[in-house]
Structures are given as structure tokens and as C-alpha cells.
C-alpha atoms as a PDB file:
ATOM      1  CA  UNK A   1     -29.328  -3.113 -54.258  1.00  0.00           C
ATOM      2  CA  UNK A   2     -26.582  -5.195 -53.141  1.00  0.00           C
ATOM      3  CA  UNK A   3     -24.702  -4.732 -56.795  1.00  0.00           C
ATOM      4  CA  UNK A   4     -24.861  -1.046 -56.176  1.00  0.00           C
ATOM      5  CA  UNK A   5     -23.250  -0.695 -52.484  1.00  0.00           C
ATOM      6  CA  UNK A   6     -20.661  -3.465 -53.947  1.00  0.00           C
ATOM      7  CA  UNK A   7     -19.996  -0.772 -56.527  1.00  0.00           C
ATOM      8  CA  UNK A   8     -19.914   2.205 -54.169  1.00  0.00           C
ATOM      9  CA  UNK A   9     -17.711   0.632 -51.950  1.00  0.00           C
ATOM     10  CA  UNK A  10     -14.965  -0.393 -54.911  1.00  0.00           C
ATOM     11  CA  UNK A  11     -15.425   3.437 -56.148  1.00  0.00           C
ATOM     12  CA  UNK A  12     -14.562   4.969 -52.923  1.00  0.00           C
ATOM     13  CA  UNK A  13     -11.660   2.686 -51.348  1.00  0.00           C
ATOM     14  CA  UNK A  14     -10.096   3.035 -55.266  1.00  0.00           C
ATOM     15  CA  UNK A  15     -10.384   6.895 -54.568  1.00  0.00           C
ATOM     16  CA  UNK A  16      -8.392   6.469 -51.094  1.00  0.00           C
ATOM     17  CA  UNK A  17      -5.735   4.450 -52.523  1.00  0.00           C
ATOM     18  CA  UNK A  18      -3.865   7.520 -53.675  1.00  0.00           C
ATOM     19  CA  UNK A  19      -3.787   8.454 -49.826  1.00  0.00           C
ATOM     20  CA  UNK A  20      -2.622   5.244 -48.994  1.00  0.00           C
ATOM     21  CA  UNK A  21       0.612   5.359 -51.052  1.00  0.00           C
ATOM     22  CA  UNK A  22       1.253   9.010 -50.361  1.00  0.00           C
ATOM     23  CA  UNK A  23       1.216   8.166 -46.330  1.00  0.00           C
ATOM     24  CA  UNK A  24       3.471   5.472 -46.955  1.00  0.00           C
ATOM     25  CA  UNK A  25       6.431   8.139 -47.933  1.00  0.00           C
ATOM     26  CA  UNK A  26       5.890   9.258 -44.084  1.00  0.00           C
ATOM     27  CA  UNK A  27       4.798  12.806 -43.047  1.00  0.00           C
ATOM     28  CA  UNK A  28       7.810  13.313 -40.891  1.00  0.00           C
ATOM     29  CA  UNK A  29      10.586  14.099 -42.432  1.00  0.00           C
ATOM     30  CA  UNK A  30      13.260  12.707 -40.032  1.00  0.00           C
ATOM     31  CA  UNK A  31      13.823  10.477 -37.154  1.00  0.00           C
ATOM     32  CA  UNK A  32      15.887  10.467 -34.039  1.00  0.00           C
ATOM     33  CA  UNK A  33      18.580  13.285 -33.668  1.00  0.00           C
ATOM     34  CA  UNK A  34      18.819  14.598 -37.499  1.00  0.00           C
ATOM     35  CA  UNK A  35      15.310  16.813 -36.425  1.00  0.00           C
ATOM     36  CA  UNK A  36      15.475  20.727 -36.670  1.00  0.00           C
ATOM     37  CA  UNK A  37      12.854  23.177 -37.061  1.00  0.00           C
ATOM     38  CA  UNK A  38      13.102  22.883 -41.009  1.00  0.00           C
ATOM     39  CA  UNK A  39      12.163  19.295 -40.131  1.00  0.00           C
ATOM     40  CA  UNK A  40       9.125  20.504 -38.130  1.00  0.00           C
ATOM     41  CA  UNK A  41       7.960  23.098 -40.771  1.00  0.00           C
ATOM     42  CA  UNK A  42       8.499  20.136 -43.181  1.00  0.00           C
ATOM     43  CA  UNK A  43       5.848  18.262 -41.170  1.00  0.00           C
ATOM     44  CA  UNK A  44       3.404  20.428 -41.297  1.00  0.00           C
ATOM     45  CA  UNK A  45       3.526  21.016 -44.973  1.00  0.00           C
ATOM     46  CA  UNK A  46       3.445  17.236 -45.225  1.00  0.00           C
ATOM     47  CA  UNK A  47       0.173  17.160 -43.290  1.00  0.00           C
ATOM     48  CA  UNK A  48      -1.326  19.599 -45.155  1.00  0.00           C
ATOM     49  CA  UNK A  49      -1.346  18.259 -48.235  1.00  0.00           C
ATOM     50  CA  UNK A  50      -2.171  14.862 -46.899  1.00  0.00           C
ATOM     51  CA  UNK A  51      -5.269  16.696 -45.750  1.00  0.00           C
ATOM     52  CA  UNK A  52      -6.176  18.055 -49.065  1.00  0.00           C
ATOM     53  CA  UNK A  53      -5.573  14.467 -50.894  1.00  0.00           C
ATOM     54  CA  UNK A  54      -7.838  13.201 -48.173  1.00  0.00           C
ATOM     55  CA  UNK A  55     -10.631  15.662 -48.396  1.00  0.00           C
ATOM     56  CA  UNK A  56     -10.817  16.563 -52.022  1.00  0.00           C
ATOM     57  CA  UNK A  57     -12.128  13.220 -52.969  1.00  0.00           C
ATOM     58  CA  UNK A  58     -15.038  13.675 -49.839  1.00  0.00           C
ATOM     59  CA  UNK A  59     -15.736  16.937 -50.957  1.00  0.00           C
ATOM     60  CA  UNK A  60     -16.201  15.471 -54.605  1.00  0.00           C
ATOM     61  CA  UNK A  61     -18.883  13.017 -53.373  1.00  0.00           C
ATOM     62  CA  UNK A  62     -20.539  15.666 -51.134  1.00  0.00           C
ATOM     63  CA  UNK A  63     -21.412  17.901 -53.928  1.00  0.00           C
ATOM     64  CA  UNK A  64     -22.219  14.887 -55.887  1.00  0.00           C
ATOM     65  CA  UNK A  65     -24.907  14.341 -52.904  1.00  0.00           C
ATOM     66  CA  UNK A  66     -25.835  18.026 -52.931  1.00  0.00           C
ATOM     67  CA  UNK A  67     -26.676  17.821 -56.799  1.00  0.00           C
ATOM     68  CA  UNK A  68     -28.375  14.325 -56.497  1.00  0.00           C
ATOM     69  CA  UNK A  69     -30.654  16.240 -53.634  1.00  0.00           C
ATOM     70  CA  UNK A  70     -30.887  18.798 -56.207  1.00  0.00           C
ATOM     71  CA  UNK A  71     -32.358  16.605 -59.052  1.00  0.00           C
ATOM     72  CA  UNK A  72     -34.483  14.666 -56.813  1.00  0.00           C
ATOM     73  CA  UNK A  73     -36.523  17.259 -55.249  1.00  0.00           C
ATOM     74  CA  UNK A  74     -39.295  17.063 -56.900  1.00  0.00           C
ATOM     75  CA  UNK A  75     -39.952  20.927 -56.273  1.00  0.00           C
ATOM     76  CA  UNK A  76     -39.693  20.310 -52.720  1.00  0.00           C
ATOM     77  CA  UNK A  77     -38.275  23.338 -50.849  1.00  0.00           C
ATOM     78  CA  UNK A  78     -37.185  21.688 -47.837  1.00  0.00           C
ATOM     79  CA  UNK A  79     -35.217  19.291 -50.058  1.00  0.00           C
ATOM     80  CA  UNK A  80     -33.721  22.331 -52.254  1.00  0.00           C
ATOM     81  CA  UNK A  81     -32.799  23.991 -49.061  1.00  0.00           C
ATOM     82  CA  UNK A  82     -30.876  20.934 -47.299  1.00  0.00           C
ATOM     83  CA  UNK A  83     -28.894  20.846 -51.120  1.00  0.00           C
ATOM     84  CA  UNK A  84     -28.241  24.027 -51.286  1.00  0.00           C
ATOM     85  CA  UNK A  85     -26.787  23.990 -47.474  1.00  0.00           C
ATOM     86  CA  UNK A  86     -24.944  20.913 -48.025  1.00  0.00           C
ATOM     87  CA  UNK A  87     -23.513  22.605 -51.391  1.00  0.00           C
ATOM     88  CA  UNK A  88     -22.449  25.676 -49.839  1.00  0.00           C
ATOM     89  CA  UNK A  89     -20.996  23.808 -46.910  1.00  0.00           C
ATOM     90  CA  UNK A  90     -18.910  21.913 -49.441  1.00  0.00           C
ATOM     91  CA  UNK A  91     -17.493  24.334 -51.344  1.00  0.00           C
ATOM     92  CA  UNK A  92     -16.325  26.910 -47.719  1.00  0.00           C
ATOM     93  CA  UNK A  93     -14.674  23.133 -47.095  1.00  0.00           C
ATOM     94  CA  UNK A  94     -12.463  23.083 -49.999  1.00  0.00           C
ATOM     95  CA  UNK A  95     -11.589  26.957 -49.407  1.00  0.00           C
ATOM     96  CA  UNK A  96     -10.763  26.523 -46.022  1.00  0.00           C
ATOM     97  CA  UNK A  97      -8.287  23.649 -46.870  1.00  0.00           C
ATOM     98  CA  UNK A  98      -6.600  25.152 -49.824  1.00  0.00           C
ATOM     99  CA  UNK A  99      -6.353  28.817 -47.798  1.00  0.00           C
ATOM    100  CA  UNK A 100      -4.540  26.319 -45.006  1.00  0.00           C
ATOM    101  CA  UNK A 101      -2.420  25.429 -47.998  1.00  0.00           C
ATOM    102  CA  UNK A 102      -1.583  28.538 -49.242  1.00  0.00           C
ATOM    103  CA  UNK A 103      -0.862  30.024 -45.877  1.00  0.00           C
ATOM    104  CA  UNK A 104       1.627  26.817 -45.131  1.00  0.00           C
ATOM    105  CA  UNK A 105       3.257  27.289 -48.647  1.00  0.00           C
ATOM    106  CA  UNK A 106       3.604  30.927 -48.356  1.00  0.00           C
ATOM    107  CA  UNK A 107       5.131  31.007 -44.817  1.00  0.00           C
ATOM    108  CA  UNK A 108       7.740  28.122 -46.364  1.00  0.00           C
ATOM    109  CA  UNK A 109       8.341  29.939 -48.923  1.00  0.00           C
ATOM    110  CA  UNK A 110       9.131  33.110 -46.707  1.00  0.00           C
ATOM    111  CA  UNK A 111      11.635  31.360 -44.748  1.00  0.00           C
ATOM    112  CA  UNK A 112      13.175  30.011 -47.534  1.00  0.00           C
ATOM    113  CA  UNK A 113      12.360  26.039 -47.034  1.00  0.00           C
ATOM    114  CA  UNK A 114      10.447  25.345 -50.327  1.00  0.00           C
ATOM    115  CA  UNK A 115      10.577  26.753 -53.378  1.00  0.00           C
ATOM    116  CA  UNK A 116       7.765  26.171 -55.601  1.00  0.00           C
ATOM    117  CA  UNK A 117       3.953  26.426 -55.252  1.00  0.00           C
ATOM    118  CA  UNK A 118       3.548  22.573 -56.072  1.00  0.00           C
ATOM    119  CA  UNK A 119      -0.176  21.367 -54.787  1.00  0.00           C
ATOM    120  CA  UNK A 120       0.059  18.101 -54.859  1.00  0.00           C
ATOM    121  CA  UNK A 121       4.000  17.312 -54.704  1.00  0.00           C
ATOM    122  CA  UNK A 122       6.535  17.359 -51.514  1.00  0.00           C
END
């Protein structure tokens, strides 16, 4: 048992390290009196894809859960019921992030700030 959470704990702080060196560029764009509202608009599209590198990877492992649940139900319907619910509550979680993404990106794009439709890249 102790091999296994040894394991799971490598897995999932390798999975944050990503995060780690994508914080270290700095959400904010600026410092002192070189700020201006493109700065500020730059911010938030720099904290919204920090949010999707940082939930992505806890979404993976919830549907992971969800399908582990699934498999080990034994034709249970209390336990098919909690995986479907933690499933379904998964996958609105990745919508909702990447409609906050698309919303950010398309109002930047509007007022002329960024360019492309990247995902993943400032």
C-alpha cells in the first residue's frame, strides 16, 4: 500500500510541474508605472489559462475516479449513480473553464490585444 501512494504522489506533483514553470513567467504583465488597461486585460488572460493548466490535469483524475467507480460497482446502483454524478460534474467543469476561455480570448480579440486563438500559449 505504501508503494502505491509513493506512486500516486510522484504521478500527480509530475503533473503540476507544468504549472509550476508556467507561474514562474508571472501572470502580471508589468510592474510599477508601465501598467495600462492592456496590462490589466493581459492579466486576466494570464489567469485564465493558468486556471485551465491547473484544472485540466484534476479534471483528468476525476473522471479517472468516476470510471474506476464505474468498474467497481459491482451492479450497485448507488455506486453507478455517485459515478455517473461525479462524471457529469467533471465534464460541466471543463466546459465552464474553456467557455471562461473563450469569452476572455474573444473579448481580446475584439479590442484588438491578441491575435490568435492559442490555448495553451501567452
Amino acid at each position: 500500500m505504501r508503494r502505491i501512494s509513493t506512486l500516486l504522489s510522484v504521478m500527480l506533483s509530475s503533473m503540476f510541474i507544468p504549472i509550476a514553470t508556467y507561474a514562474a513567467g508571472g501572470l502580471v504583465p508589468c510592474d510599477g508605472a508601465d501598467c495600462h488597461f492592456g496590462s490589466i486585460l493581459t492579466l486576466v488572460h494570464n489567469g485564465v489559462n493558468f486556471l485551465i493548466l491547473l484544472i485540466l490535469p484534476i479534471c483528468a483524475i476525476v473522471i479517472a475516479y468516476a470510471g474506476f467507480l464505474f468498474l467497481t460497482s459491482g451492479g450497485s446502483t448507488e455506486t453507478l449513480t455517485k459515478a455517473k454524478g461525479v462524471f457529469i460534474k467533471a465534464v460541466i467543469g471543463i466546459i465552464l473553464i474553456l467557455a471562461a476561455w473563450l469569452i476572455v480570448n474573444t473579448i481580446l480579440a475584439t479590442l484588438g490585444l491578441h491575435n490568435g486563438y492559442s490555448l495553451l500559449k501567452s
